[in-house]
Protein backbone atom coordinates (compact mmCIF):
# COMPACT_ATOMS: atom_id res chain seq x y z
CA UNK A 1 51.03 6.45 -100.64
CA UNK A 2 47.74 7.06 -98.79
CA UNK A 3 44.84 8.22 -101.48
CA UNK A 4 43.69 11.87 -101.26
CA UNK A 5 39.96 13.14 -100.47
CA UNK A 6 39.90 13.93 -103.95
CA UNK A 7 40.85 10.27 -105.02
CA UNK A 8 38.89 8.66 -102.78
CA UNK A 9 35.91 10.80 -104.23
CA UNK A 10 36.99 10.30 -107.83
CA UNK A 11 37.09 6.41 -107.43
CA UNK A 12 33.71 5.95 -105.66
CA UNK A 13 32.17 8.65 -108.37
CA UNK A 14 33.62 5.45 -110.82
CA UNK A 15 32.04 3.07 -108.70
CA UNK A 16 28.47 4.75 -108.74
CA UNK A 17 28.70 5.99 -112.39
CA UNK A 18 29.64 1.64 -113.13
CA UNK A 19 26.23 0.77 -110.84
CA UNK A 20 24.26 3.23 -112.63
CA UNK A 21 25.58 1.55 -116.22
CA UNK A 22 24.53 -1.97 -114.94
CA UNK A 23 21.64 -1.26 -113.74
CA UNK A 24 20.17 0.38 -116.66
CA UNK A 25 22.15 -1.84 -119.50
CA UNK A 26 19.21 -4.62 -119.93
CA UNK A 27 16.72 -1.31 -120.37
CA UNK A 28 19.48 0.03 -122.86
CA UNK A 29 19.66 -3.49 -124.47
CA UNK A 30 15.80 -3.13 -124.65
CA UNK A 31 15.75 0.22 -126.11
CA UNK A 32 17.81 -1.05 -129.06
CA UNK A 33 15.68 -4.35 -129.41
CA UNK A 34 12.40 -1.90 -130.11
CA UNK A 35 14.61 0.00 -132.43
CA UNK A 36 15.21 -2.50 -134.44
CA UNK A 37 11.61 -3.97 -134.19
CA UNK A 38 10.68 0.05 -135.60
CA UNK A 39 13.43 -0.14 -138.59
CA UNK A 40 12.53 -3.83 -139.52
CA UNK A 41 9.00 -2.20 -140.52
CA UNK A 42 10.25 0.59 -142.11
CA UNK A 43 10.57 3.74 -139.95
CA UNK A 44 12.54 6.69 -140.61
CA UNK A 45 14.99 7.75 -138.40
CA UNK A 46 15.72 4.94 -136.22
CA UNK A 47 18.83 3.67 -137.69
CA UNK A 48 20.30 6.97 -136.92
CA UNK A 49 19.21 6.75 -133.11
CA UNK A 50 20.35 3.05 -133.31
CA UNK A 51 23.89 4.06 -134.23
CA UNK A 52 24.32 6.68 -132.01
CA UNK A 53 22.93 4.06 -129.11
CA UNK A 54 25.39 1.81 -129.93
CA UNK A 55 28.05 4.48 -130.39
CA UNK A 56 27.20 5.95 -126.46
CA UNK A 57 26.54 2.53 -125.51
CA UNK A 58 30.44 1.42 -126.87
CA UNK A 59 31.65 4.81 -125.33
CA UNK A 60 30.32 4.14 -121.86
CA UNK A 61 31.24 0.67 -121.72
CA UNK A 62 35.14 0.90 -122.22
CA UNK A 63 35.29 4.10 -119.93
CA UNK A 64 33.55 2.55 -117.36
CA UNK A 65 35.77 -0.81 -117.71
CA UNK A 66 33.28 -3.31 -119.58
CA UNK A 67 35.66 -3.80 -122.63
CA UNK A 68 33.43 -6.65 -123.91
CA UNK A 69 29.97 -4.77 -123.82
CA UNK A 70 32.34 -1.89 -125.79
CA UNK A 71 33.25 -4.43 -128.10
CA UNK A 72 29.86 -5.83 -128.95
CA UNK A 73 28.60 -1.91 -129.44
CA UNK A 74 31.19 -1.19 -131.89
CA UNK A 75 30.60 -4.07 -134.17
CA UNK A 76 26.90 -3.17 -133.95
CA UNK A 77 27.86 0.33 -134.80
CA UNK A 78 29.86 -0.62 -137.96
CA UNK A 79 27.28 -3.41 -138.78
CA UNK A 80 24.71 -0.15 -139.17
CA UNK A 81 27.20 1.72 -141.24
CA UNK A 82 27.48 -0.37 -143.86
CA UNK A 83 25.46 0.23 -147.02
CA UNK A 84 23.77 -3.38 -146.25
CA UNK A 85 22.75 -3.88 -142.36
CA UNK A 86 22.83 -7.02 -140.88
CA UNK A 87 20.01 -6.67 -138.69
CA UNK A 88 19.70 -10.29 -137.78
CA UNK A 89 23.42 -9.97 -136.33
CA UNK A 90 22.85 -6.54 -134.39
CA UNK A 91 19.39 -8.44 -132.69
CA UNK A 92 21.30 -11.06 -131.66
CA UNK A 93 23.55 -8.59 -129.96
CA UNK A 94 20.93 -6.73 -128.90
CA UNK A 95 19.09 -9.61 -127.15
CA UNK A 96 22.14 -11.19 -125.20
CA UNK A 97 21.34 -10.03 -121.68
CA UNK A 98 24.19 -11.99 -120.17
């Protein structure tokens, strides 16, 4: 079967939504980096914004079909929930641009 108007318009919405999330994902990775730089001397607050990064960022990534970057979010998001934070793991994730 021949796709719709509406399907057609649903899959290139899809298609710009997944150009938008590349081109901004080194800036996200970034974003994350400087959080961590901020929590590593001691500011309030940013591990909260950290999480919920990671949380949006794992969100975005497995609707828009980037089950690895959605993977790598989530363990960063669990890392920061434990009572101990491995920050040295969530920079590494943070810093893989690839």
């Amino acid at each position: 079967p021949s796709a719709t108007p509406e399907d057609q318009e649903a899959d290139q919405a899809l298609r710009d939504a997944r150009t938008r999330f590349v081109a901004g994902f080194t800036h996200r990775l970034s974003a994350m980096d400087a959080q961590l730089d901020s929590i590593e001397r001691g500011a309030d607050g940013e591990l909260n914004a950290l999480r919920e990064a990671a949380h949006k960022l794992a969100g975005l990534g497995g609707v828009l079909g980037f089950p690895t970057v959605s993977d790598q979010a989530s363990l960063v998001e669990q890392s920061l929930l434990e009572p101990v934070q491995d920050l040295a793991a969530v920079r590494a994730v943070t810093r893989r641009r690839a």
